[in-house]
PDB file of N, CA and C in Angstrom:
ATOM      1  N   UNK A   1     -22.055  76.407   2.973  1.00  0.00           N
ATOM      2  CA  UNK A   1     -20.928  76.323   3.904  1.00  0.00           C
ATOM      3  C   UNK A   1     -20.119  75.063   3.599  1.00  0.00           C
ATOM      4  N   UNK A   2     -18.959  75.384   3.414  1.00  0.00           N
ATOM      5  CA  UNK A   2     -18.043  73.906   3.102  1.00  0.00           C
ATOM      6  C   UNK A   2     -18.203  73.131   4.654  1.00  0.00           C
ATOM      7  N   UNK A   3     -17.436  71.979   4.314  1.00  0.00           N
ATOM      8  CA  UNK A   3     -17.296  71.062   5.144  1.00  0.00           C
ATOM      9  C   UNK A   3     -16.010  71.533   6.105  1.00  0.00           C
ATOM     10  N   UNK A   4     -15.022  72.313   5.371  1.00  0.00           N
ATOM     11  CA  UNK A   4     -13.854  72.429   5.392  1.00  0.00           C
ATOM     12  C   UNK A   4     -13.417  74.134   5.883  1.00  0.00           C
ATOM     13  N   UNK A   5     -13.255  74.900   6.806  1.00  0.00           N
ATOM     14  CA  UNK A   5     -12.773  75.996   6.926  1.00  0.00           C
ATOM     15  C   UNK A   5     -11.641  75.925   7.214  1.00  0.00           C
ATOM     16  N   UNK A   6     -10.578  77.078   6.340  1.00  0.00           N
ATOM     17  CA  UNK A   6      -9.520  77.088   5.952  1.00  0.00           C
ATOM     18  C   UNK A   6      -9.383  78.861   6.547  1.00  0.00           C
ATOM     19  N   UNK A   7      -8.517  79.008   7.091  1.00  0.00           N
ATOM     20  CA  UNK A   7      -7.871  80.076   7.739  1.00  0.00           C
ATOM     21  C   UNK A   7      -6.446  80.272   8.053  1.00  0.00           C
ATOM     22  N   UNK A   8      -6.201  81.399   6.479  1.00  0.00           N
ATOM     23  CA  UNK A   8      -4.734  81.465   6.581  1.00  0.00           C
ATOM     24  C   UNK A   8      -3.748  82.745   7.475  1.00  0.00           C
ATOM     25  N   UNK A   9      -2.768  82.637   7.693  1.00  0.00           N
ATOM     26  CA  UNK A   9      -2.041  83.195   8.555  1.00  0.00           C
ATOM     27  C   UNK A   9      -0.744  83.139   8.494  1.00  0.00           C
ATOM     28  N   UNK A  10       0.550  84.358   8.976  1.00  0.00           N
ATOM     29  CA  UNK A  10       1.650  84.250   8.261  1.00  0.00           C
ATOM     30  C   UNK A  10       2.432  84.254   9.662  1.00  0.00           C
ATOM     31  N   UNK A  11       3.637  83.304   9.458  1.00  0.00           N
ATOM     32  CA  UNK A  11       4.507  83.722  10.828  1.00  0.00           C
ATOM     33  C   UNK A  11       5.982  83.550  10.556  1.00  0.00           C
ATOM     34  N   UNK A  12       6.002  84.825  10.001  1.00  0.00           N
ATOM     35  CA  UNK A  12       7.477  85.216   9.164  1.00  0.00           C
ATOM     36  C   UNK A  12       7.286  84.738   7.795  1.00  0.00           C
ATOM     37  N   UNK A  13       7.944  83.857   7.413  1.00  0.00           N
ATOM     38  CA  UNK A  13       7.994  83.430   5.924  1.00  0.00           C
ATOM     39  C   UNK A  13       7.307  81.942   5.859  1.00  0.00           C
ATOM     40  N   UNK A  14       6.653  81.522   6.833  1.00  0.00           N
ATOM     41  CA  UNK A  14       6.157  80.446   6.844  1.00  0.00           C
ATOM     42  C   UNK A  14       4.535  80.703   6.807  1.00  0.00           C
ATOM     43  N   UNK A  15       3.728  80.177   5.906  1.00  0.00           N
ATOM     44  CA  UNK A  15       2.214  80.147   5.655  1.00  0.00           C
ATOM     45  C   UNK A  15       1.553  78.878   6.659  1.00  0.00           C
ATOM     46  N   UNK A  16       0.651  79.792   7.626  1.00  0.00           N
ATOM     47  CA  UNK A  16       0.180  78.600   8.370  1.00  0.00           C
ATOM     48  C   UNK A  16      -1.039  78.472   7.792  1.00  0.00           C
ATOM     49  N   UNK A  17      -2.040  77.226   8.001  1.00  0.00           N
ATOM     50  CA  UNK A  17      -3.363  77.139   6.854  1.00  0.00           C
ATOM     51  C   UNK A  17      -3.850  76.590   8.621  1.00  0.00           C
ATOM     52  N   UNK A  18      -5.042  77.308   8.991  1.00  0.00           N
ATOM     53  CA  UNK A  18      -5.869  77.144  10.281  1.00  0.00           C
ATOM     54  C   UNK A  18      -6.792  75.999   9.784  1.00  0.00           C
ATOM     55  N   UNK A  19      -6.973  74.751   9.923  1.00  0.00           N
ATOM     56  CA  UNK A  19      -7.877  73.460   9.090  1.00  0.00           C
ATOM     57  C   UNK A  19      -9.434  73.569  10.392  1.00  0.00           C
ATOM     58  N   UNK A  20     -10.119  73.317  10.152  1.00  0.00           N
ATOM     59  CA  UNK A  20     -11.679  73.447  11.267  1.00  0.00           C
ATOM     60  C   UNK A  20     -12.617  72.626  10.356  1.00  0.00           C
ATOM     61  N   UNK A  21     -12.682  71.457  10.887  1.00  0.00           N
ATOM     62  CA  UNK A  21     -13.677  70.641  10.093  1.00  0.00           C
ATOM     63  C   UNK A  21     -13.587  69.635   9.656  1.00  0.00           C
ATOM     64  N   UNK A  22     -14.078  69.119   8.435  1.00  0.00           N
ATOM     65  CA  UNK A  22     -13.733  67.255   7.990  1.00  0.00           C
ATOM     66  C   UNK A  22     -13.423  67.283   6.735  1.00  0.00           C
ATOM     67  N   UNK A  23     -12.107  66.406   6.249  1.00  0.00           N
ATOM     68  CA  UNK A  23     -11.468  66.765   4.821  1.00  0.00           C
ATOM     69  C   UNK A  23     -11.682  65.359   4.618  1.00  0.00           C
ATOM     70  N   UNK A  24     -12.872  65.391   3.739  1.00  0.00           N
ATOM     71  CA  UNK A  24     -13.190  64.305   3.124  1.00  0.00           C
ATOM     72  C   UNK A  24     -14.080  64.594   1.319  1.00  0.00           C
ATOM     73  N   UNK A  25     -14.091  63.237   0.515  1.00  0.00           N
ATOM     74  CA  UNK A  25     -14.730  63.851  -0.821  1.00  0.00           C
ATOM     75  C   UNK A  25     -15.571  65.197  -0.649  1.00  0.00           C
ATOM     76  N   UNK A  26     -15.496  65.573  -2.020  1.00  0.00           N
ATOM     77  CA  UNK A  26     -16.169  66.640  -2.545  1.00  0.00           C
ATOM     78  C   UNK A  26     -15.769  68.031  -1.438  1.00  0.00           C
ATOM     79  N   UNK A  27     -16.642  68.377  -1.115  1.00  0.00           N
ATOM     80  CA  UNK A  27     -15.667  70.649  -0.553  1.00  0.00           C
ATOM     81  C   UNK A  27     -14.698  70.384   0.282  1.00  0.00           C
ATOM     82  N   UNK A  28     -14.904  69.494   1.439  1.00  0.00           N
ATOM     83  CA  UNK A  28     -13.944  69.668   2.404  1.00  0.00           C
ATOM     84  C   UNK A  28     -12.281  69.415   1.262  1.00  0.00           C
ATOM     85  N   UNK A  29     -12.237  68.212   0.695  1.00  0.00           N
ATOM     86  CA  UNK A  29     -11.037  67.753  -0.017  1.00  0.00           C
ATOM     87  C   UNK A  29     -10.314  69.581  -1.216  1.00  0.00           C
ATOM     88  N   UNK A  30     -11.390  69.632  -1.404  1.00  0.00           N
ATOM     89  CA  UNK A  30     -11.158  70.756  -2.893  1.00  0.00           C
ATOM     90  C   UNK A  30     -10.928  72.284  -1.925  1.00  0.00           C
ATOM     91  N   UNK A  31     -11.795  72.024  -1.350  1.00  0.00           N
ATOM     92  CA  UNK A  31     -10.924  73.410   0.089  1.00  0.00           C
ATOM     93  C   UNK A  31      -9.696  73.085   0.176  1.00  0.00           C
ATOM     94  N   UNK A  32      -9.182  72.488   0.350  1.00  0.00           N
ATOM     95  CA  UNK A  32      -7.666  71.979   1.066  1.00  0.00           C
ATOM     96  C   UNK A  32      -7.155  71.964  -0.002  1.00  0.00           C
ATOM     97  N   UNK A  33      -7.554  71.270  -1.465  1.00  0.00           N
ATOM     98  CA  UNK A  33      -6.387  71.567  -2.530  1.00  0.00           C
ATOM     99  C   UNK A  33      -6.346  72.837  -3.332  1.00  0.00           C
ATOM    100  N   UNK A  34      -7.955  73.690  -2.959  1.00  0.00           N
ATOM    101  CA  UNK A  34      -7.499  74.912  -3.310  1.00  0.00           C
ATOM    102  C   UNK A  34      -6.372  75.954  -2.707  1.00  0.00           C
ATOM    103  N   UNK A  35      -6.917  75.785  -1.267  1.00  0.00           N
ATOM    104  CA  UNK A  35      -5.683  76.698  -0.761  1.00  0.00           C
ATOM    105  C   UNK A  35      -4.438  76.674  -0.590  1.00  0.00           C
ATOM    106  N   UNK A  36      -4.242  75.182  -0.968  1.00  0.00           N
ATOM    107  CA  UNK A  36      -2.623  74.579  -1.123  1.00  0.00           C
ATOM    108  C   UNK A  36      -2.305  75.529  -2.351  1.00  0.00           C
ATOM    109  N   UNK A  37      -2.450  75.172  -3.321  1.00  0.00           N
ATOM    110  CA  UNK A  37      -2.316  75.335  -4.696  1.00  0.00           C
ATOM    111  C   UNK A  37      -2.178  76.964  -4.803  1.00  0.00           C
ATOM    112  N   UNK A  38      -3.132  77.425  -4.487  1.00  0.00           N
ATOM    113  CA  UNK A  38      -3.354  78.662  -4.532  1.00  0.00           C
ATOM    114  C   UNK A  38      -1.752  79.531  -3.888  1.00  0.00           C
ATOM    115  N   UNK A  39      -1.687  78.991  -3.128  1.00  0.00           N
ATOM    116  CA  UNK A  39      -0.563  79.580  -1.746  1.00  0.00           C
ATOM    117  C   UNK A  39       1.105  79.147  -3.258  1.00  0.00           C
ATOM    118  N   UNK A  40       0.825  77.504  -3.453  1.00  0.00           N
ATOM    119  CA  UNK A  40       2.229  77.065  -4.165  1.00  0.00           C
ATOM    120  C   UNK A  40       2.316  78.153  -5.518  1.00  0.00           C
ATOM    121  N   UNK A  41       1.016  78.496  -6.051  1.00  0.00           N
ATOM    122  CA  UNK A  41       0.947  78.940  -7.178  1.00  0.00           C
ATOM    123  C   UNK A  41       1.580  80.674  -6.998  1.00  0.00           C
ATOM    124  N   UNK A  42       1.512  81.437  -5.546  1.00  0.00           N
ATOM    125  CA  UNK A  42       1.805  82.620  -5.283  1.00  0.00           C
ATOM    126  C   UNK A  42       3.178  82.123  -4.981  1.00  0.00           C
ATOM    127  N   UNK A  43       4.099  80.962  -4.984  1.00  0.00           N
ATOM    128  CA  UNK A  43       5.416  81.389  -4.536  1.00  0.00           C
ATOM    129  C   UNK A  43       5.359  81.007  -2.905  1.00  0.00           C
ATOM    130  N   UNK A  44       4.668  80.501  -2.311  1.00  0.00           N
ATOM    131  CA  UNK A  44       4.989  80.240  -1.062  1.00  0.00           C
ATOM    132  C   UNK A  44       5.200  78.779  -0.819  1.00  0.00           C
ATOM    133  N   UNK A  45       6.860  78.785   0.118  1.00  0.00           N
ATOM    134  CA  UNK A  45       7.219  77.509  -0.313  1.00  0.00           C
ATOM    135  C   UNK A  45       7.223  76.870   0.691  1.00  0.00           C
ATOM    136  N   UNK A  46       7.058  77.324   1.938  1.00  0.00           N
ATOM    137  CA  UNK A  46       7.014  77.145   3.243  1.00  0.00           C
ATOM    138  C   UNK A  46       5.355  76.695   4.047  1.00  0.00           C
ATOM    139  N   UNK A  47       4.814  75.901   4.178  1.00  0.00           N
ATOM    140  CA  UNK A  47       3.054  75.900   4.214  1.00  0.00           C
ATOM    141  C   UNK A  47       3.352  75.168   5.690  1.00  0.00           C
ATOM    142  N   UNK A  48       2.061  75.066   6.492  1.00  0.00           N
ATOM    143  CA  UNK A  48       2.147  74.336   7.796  1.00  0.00           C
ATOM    144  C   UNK A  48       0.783  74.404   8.271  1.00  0.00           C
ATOM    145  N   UNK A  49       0.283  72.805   7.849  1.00  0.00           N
ATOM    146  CA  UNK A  49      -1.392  72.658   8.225  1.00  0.00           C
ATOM    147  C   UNK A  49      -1.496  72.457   9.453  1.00  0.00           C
ATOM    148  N   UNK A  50      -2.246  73.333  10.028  1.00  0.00           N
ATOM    149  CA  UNK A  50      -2.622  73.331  11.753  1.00  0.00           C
ATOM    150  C   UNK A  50      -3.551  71.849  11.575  1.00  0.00           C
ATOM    151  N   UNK A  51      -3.589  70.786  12.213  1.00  0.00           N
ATOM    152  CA  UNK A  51      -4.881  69.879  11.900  1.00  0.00           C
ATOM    153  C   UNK A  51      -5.841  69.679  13.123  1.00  0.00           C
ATOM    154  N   UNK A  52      -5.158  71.113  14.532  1.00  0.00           N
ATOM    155  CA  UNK A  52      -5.973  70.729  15.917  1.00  0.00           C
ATOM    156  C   UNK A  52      -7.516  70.493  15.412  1.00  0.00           C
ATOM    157  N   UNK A  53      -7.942  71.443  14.388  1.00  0.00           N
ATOM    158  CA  UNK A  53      -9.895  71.337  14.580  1.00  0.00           C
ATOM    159  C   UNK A  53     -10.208  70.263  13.261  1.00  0.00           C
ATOM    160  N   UNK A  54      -9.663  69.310  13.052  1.00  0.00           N
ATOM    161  CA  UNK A  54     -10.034  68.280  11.997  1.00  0.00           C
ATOM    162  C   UNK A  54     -10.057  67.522  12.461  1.00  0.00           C
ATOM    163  N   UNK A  55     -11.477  67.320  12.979  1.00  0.00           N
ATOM    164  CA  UNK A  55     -12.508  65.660  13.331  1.00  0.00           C
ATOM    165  C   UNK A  55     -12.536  64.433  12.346  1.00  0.00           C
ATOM    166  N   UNK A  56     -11.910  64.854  11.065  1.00  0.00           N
ATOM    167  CA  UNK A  56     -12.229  63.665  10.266  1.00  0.00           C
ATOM    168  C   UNK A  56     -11.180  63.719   9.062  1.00  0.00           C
ATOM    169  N   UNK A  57     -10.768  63.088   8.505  1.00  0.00           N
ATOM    170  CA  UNK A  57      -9.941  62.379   7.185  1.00  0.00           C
ATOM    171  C   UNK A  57     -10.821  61.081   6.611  1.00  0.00           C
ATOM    172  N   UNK A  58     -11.159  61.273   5.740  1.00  0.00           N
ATOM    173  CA  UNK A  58     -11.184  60.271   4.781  1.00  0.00           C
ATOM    174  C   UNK A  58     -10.035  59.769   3.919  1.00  0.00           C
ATOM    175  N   UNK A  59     -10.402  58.787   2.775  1.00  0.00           N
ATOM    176  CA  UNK A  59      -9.064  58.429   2.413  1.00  0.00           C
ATOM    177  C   UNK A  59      -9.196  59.288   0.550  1.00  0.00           C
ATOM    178  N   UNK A  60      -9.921  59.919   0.439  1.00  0.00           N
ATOM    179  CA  UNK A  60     -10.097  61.191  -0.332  1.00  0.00           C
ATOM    180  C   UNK A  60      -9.386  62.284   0.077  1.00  0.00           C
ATOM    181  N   UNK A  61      -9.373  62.927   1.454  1.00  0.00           N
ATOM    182  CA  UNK A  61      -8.621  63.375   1.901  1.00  0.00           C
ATOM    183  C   UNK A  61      -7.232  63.340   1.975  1.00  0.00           C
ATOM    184  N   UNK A  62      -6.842  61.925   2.800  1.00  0.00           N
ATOM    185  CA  UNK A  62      -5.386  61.671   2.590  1.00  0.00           C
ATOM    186  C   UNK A  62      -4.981  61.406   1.383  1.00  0.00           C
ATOM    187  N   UNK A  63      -5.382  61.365   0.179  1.00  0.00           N
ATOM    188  CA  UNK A  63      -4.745  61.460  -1.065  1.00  0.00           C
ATOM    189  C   UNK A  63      -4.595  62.795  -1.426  1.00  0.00           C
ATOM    190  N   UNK A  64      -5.359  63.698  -1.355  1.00  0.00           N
ATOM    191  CA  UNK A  64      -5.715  65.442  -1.186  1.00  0.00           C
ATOM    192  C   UNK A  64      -4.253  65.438  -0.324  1.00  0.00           C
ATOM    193  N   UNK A  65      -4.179  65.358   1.144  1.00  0.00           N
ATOM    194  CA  UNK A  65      -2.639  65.671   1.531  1.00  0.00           C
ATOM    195  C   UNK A  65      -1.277  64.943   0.977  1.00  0.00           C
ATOM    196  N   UNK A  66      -1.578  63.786   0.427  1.00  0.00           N
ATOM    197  CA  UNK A  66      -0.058  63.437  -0.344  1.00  0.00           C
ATOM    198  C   UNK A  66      -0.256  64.467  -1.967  1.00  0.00           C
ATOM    199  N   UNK A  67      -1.277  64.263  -2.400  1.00  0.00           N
ATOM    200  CA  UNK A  67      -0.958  64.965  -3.714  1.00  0.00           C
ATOM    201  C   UNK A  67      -0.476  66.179  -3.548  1.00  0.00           C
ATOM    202  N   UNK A  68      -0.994  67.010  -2.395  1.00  0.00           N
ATOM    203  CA  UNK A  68      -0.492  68.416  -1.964  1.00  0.00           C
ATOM    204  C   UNK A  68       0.879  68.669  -1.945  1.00  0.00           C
ATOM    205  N   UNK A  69       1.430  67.572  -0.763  1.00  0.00           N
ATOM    206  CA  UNK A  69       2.928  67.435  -0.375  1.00  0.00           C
ATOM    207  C   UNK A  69       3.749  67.171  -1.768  1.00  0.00           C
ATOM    208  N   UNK A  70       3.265  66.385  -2.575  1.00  0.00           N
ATOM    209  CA  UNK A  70       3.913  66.397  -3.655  1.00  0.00           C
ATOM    210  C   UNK A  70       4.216  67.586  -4.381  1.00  0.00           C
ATOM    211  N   UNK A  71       3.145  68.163  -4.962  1.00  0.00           N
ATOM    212  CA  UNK A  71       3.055  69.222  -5.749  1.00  0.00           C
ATOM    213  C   UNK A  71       4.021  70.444  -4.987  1.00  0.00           C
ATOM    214  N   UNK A  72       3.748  70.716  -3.490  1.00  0.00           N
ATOM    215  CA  UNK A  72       4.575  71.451  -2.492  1.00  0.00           C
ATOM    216  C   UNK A  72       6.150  71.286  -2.611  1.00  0.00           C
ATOM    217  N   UNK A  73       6.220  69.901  -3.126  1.00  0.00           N
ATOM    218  CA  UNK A  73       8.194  69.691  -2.795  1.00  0.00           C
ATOM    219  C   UNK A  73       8.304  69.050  -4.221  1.00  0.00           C
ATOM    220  N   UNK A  74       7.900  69.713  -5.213  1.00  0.00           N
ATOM    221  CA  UNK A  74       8.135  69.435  -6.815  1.00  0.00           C
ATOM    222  C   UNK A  74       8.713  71.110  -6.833  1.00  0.00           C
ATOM    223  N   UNK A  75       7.973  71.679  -6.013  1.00  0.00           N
ATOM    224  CA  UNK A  75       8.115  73.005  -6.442  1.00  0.00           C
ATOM    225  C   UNK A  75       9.396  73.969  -5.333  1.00  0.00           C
ATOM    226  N   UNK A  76       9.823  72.813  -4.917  1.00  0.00           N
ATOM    227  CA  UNK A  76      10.999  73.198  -3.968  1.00  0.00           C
ATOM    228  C   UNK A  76      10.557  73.665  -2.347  1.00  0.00           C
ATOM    229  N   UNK A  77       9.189  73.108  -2.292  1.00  0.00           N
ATOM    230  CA  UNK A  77       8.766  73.758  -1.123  1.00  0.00           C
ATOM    231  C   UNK A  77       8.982  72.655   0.265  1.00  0.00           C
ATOM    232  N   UNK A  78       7.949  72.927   1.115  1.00  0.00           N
ATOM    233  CA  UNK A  78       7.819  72.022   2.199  1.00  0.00           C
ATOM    234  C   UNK A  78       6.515  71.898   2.702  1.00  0.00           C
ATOM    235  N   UNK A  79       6.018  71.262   3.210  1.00  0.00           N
ATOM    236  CA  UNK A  79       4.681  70.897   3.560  1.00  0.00           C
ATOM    237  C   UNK A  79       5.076  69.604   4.812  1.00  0.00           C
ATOM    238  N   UNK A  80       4.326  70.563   5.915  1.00  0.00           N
ATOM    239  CA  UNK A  80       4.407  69.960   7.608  1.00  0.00           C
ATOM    240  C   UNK A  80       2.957  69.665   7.903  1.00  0.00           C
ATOM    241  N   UNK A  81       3.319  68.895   9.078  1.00  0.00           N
ATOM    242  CA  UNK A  81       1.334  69.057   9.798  1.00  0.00           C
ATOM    243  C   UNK A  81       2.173  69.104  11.386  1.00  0.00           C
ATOM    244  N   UNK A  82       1.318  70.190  11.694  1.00  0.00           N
ATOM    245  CA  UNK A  82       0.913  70.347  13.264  1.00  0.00           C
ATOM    246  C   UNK A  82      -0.245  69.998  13.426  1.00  0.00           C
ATOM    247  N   UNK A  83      -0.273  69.775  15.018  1.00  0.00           N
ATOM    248  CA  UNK A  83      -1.051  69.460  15.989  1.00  0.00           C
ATOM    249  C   UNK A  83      -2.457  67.896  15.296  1.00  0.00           C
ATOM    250  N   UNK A  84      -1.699  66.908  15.077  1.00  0.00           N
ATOM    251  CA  UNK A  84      -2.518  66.028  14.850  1.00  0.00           C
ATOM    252  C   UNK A  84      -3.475  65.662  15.568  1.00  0.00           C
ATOM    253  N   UNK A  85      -4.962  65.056  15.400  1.00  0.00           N
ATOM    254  CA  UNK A  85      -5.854  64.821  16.617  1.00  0.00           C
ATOM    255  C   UNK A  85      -5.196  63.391  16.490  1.00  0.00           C
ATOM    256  N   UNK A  86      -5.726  62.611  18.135  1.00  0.00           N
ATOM    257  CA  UNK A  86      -5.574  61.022  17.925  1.00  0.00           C
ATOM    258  C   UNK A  86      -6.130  60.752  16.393  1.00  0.00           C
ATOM    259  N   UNK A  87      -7.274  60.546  16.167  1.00  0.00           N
ATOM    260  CA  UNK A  87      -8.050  59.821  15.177  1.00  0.00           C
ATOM    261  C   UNK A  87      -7.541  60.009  14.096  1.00  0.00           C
ATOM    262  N   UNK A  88      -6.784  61.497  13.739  1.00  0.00           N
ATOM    263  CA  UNK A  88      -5.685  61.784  12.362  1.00  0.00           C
ATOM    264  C   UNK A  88      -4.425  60.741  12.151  1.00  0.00           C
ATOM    265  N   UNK A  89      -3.825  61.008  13.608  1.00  0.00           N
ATOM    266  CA  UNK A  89      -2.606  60.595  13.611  1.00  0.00           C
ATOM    267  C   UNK A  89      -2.871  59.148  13.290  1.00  0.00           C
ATOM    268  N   UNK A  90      -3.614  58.388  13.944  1.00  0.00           N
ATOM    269  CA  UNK A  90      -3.807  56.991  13.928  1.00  0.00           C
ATOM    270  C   UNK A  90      -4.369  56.208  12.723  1.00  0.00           C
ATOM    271  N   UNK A  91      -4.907  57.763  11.791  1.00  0.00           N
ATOM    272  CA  UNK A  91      -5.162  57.400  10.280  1.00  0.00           C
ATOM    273  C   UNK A  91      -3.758  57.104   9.479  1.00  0.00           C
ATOM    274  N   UNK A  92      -2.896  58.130   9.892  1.00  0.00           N
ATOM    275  CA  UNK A  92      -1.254  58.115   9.413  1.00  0.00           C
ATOM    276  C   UNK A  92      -0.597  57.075   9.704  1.00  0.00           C
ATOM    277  N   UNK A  93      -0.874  56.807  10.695  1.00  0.00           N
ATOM    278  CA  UNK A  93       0.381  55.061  11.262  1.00  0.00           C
ATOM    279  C   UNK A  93      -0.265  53.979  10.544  1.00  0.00           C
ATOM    280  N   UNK A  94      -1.729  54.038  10.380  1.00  0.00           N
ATOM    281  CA  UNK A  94      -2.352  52.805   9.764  1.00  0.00           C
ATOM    282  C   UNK A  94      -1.814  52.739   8.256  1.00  0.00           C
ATOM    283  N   UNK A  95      -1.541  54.243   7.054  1.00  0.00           N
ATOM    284  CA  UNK A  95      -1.588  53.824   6.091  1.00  0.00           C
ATOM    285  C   UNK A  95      -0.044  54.355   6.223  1.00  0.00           C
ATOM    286  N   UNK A  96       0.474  54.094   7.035  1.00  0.00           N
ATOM    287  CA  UNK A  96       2.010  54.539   6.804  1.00  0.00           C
ATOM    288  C   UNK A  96       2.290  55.934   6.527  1.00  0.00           C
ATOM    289  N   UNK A  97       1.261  56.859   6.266  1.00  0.00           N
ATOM    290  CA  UNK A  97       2.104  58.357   6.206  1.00  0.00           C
ATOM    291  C   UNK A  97       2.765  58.916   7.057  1.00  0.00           C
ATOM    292  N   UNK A  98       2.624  58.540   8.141  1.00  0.00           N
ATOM    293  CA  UNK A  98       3.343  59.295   9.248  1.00  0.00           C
ATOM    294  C   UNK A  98       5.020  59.205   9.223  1.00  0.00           C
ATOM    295  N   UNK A  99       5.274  58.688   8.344  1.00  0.00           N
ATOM    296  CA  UNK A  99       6.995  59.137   8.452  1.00  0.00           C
ATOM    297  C   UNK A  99       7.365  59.366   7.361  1.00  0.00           C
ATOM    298  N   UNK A 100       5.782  59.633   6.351  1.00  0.00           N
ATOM    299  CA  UNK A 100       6.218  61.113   5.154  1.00  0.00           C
ATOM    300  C   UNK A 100       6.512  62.277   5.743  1.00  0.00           C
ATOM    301  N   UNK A 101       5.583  62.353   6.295  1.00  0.00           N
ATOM    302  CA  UNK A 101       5.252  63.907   6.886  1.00  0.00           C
ATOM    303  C   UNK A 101       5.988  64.085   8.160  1.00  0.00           C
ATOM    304  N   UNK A 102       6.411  65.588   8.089  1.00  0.00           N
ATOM    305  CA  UNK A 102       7.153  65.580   9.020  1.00  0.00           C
ATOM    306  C   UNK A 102       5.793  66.354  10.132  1.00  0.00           C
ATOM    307  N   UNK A 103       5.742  66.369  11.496  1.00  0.00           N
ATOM    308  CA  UNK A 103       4.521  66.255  11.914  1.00  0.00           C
ATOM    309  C   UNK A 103       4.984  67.163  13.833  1.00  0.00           C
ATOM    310  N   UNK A 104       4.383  68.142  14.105  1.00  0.00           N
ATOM    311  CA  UNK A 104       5.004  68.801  15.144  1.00  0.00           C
ATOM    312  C   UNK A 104       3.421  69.045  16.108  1.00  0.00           C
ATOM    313  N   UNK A 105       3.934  68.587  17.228  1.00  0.00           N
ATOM    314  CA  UNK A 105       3.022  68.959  18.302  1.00  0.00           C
ATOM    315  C   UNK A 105       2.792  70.119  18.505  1.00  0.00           C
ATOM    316  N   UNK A 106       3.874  71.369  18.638  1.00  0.00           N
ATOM    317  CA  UNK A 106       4.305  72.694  19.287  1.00  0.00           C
ATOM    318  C   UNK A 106       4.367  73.210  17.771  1.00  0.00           C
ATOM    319  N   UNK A 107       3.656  74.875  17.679  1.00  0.00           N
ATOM    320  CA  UNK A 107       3.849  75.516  16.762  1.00  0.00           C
ATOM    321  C   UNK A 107       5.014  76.285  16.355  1.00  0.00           C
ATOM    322  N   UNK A 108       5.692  76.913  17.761  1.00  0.00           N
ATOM    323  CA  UNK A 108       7.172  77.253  17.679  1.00  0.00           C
ATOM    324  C   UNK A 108       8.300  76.187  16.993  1.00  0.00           C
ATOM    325  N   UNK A 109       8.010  75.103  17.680  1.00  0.00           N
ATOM    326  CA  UNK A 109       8.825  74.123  16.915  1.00  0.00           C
ATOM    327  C   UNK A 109       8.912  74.002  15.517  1.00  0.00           C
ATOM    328  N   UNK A 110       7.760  73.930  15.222  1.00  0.00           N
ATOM    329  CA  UNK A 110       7.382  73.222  13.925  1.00  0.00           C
ATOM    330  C   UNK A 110       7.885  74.687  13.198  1.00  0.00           C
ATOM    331  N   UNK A 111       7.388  75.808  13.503  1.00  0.00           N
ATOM    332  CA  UNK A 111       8.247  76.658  12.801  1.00  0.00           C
ATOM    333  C   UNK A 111       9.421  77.213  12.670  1.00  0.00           C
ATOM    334  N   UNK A 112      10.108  76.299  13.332  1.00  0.00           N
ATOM    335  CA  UNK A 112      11.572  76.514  13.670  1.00  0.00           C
ATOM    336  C   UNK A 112      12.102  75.448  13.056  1.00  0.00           C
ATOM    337  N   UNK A 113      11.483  74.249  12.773  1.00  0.00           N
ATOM    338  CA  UNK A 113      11.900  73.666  11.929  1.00  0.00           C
ATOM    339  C   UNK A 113      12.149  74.203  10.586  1.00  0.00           C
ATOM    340  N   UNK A 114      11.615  74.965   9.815  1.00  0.00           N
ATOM    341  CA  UNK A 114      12.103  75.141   8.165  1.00  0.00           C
ATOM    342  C   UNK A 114      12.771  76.014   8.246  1.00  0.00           C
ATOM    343  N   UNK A 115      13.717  76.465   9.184  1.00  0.00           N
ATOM    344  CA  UNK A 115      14.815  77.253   8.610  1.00  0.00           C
ATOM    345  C   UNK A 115      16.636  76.562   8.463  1.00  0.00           C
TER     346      UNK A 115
END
């Protein structure tokens, strides 16, 4: 069993990725850059990581989500995060990602953002 369950889902043209678990070295991290990749590699340019059930980030992890975002908007895409926990978000303000990412409380929103 990974560290990391990944559960994908479509809402219109936007790919939501359901996150449940801890994205840190080794499965949890390689879960998350598989299904990125996987999704950029089919043409989907639109992605939106749910992060409500992610108890944990490491800083393996947060390199796993910038390398993602990169690779995502090399390829003309976009890459969001919903529903941050405190302990995520407060990982983001500490190393400054939080005003990479564009970052939505509300799922309607956030998917109303990429059009």
């Amino acid at each position: 069993m990974a560290e990391l369950d990944v559960k994908e889902r479509q809402a219109g043209d936007v790919t939501i990725l359901d996150l449940r678990g801890e994205v840190r070295i080794g499965e949890g991290s390689i879960a998350l850059r598989d299904a990125i990749r996987n999704l950029a590699d089919a043409g989907k340019q639109k992605l939106l990581l749910n992060l409500a059930g992610v108890s944990y980030i490491d800083s393996s992890g947060i390199g796993e989500l910038i390398a993602n975002y990169t690779t995502v908007s090399r390829q003309g895409g976009q890459l969001k995060l919903l529903k941050l926990t405190d302990r995520v978000q407060n990982l983001l303000v500490i190393t400054k990602l939080l005003t990479v990412f564009d970052t939505y409380e509300d799922e309607s929103e956030a998917l109303k953002s990429f059009s």
